[in-house]
C-alpha atoms as a PDB file:
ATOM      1  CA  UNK A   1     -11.050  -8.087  -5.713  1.00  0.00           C
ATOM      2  CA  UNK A   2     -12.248  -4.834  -4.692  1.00  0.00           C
ATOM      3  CA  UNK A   3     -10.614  -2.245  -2.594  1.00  0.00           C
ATOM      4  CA  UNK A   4     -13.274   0.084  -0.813  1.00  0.00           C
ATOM      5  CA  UNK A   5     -11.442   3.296   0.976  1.00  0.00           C
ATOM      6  CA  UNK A   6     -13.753   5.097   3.606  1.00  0.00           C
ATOM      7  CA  UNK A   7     -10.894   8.061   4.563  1.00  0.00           C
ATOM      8  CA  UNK A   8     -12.086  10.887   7.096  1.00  0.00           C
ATOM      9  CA  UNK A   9     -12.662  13.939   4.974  1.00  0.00           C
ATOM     10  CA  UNK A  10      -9.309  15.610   6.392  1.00  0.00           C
ATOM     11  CA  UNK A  11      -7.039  12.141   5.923  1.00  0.00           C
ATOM     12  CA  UNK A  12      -8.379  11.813   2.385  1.00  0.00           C
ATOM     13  CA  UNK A  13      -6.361  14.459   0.999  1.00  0.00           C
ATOM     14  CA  UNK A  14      -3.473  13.449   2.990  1.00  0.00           C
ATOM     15  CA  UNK A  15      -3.482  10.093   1.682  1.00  0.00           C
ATOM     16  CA  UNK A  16      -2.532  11.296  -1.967  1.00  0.00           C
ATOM     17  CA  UNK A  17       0.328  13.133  -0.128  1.00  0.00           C
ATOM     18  CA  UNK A  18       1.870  10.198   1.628  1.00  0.00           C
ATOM     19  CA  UNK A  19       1.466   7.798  -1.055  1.00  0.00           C
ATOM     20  CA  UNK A  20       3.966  10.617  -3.408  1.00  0.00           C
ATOM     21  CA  UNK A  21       6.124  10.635  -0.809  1.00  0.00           C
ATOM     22  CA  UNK A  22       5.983   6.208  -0.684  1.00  0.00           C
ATOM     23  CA  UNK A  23       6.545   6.380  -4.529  1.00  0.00           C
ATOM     24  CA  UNK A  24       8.930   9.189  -4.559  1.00  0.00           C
ATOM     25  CA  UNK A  25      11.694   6.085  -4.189  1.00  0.00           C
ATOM     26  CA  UNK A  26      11.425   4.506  -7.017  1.00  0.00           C
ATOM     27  CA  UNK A  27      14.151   4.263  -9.207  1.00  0.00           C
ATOM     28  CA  UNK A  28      16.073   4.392  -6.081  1.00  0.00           C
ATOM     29  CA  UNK A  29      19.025   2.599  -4.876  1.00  0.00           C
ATOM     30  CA  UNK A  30      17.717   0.122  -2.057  1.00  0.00           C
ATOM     31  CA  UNK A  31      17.612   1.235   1.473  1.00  0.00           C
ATOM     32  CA  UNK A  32      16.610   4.406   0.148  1.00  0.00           C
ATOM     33  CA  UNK A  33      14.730   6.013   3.371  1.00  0.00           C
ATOM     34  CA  UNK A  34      11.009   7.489   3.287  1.00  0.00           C
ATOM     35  CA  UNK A  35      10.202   9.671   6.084  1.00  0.00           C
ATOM     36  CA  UNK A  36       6.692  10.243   7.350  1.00  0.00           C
ATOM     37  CA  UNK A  37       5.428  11.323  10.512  1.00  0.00           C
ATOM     38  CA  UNK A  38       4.305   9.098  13.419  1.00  0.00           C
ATOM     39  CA  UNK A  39       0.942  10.666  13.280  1.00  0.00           C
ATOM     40  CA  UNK A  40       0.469  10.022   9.385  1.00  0.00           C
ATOM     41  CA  UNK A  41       1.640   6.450  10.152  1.00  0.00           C
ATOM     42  CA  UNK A  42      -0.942   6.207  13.172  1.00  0.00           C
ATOM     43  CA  UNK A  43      -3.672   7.584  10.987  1.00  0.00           C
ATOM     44  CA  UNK A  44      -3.105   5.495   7.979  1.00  0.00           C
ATOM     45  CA  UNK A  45      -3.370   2.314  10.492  1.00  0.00           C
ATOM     46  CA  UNK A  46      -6.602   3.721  11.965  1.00  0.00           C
ATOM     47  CA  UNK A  47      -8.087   4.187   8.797  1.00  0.00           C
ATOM     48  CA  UNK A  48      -6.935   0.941   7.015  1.00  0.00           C
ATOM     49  CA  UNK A  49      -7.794  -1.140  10.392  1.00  0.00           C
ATOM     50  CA  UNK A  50     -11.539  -1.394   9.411  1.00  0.00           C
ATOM     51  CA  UNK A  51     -10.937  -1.809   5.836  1.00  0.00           C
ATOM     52  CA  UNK A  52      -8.876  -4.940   6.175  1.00  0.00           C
ATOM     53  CA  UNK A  53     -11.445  -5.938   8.963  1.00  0.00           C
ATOM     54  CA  UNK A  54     -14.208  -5.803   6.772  1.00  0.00           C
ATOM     55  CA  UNK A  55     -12.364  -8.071   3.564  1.00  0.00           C
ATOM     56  CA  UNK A  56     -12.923 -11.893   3.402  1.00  0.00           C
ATOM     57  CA  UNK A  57     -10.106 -14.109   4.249  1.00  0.00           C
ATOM     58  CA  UNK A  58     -10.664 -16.068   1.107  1.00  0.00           C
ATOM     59  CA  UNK A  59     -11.152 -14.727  -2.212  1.00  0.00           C
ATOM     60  CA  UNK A  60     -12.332 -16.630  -5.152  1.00  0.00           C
ATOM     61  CA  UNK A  61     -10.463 -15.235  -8.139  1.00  0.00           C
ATOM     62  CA  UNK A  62     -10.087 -16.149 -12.341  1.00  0.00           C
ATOM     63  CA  UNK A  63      -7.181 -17.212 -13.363  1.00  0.00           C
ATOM     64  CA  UNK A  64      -4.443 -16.355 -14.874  1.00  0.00           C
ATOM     65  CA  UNK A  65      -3.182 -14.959 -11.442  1.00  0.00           C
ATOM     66  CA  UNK A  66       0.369 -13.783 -10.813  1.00  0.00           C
ATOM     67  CA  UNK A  67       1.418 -14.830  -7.443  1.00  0.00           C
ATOM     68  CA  UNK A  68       4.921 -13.086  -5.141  1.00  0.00           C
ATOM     69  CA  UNK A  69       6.281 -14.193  -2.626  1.00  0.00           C
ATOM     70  CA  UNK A  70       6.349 -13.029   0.729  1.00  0.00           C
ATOM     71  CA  UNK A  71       8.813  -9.609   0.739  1.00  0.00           C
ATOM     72  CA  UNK A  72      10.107  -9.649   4.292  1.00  0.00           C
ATOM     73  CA  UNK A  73       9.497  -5.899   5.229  1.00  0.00           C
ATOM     74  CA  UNK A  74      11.108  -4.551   2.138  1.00  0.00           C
ATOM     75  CA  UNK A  75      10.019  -1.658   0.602  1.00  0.00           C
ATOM     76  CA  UNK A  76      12.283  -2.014  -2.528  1.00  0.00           C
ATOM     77  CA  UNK A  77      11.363  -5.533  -3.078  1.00  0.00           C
ATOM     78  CA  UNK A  78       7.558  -4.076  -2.846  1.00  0.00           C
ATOM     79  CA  UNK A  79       8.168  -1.395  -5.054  1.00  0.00           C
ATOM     80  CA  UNK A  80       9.592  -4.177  -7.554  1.00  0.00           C
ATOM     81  CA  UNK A  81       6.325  -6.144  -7.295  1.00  0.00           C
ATOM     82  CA  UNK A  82       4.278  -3.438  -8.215  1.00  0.00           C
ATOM     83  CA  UNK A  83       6.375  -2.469 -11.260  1.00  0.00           C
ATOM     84  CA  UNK A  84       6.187  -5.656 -12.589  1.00  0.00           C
ATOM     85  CA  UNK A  85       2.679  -6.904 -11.829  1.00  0.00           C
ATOM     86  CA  UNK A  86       1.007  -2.812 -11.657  1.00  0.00           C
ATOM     87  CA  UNK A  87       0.438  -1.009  -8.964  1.00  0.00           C
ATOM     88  CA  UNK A  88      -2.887  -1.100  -6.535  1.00  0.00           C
ATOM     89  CA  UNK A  89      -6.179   1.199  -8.357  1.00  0.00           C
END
């Protein structure tokens, strides 16, 4: 699986911003808060929109594969994942 990120130039350097302030949590108690802008949010979903769009529904992978359940909207239990499986490239 690859992950392909086409950012406007001025977003890009946002992006490493946002995601510190995402991580910043960890270690956290849950229900910790992160608070970001409407407008970052807005961007990130206008710039993710066409890279989801453009991924296949179906990818063919090699096993061994380690598989989570769905997280319900948490972050902590997200957070959790990534520690234990590694976090995204």
């Amino acid at each position: 699986l690859k992950f392909y990120v086409f950012l406007l130039p001025a977003m890009s350097e946002d992006v490493d911003g946002i995601i510190d302030k995402l991580l910043a949590v960890r270690g956290c108690k849950p229900g910790k808060t992160v608070q970001l802008p409407e407008a970052d949010i807005k961007a990130l979903c206008v710039q993710a929109k066409p890279i989801f769009l453009s991924q296949s529904s179906l990818l063919e992978i090699d096993a061994p594969v380690k598989i989570f359940g769905d997280i319900h909207g948490q972050y902590h239990d997200l957070l959790r994942l990534f520690e234990c499986g590694g976090f995204p490239p």
